[in-house]
Protein backbone atom coordinates (compact mmCIF):
# COMPACT_ATOMS: atom_id res chain seq x y z
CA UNK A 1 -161.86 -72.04 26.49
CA UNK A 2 -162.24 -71.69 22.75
CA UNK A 3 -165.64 -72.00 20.95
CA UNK A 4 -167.37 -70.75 24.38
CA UNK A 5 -168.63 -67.44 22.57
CA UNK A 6 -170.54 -69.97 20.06
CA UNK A 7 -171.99 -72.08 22.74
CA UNK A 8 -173.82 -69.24 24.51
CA UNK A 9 -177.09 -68.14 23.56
CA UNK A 10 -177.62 -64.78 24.44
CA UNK A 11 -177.74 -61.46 22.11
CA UNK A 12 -174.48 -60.01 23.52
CA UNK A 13 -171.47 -61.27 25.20
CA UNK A 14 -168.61 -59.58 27.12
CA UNK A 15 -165.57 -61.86 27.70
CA UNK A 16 -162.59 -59.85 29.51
CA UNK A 17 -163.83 -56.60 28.63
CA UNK A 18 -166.11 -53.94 30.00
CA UNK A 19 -170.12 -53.78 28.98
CA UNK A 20 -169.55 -51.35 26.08
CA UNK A 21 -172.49 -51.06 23.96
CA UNK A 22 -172.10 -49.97 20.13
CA UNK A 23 -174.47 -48.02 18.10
CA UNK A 24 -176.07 -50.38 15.08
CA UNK A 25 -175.03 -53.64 17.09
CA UNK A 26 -178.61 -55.76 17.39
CA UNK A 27 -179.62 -56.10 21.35
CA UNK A 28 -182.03 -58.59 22.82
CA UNK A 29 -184.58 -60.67 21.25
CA UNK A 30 -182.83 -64.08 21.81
CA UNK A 31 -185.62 -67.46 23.18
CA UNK A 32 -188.21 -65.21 24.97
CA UNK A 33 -186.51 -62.65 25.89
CA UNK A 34 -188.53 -59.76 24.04
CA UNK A 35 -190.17 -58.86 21.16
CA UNK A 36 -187.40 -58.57 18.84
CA UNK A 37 -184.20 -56.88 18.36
CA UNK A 38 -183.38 -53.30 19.68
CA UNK A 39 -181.33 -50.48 18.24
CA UNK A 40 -180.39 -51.62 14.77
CA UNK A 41 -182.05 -51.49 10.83
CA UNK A 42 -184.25 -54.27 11.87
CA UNK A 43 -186.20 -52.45 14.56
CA UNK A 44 -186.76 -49.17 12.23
CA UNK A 45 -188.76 -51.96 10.10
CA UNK A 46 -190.82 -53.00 12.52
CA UNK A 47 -192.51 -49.53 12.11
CA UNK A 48 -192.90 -49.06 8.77
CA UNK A 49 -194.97 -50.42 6.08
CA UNK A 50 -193.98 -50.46 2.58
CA UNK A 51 -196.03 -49.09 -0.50
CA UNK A 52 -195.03 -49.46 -4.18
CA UNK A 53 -197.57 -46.42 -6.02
CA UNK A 54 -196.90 -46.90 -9.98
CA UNK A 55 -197.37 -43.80 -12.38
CA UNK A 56 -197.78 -42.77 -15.75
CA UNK A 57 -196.35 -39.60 -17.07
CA UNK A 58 -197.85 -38.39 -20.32
């Protein structure tokens, strides 16, 4: 039925269609499932740390 996609809480979904997997798509960390999300710009975060360094040139 319509509106089921929106009524199910999980981090991926697969209705009439295979278990294809694409590269950049968030996976996992939905309720306590995890530590986070996997495979996407939000995980390379989770290991860095950001520095601001100011300088003065002459």
């Amino acid at each position: 039925p319509a509106g089921t996609k929106d009524r199910i809480q999980t981090g991926y979904v697969w209705i009439n269609n295979s278990s294809q997997h694409f590269m950049g798509a968030p996976f996992g960390g939905v309720k306590q499932s995890g530590i986070g999300r996997e495979e996407c710009f939000a995980e390379l975060l989770e290991f860095t740390y950001t520095k601001n360094v100011n300088l003065k040139f002459g």
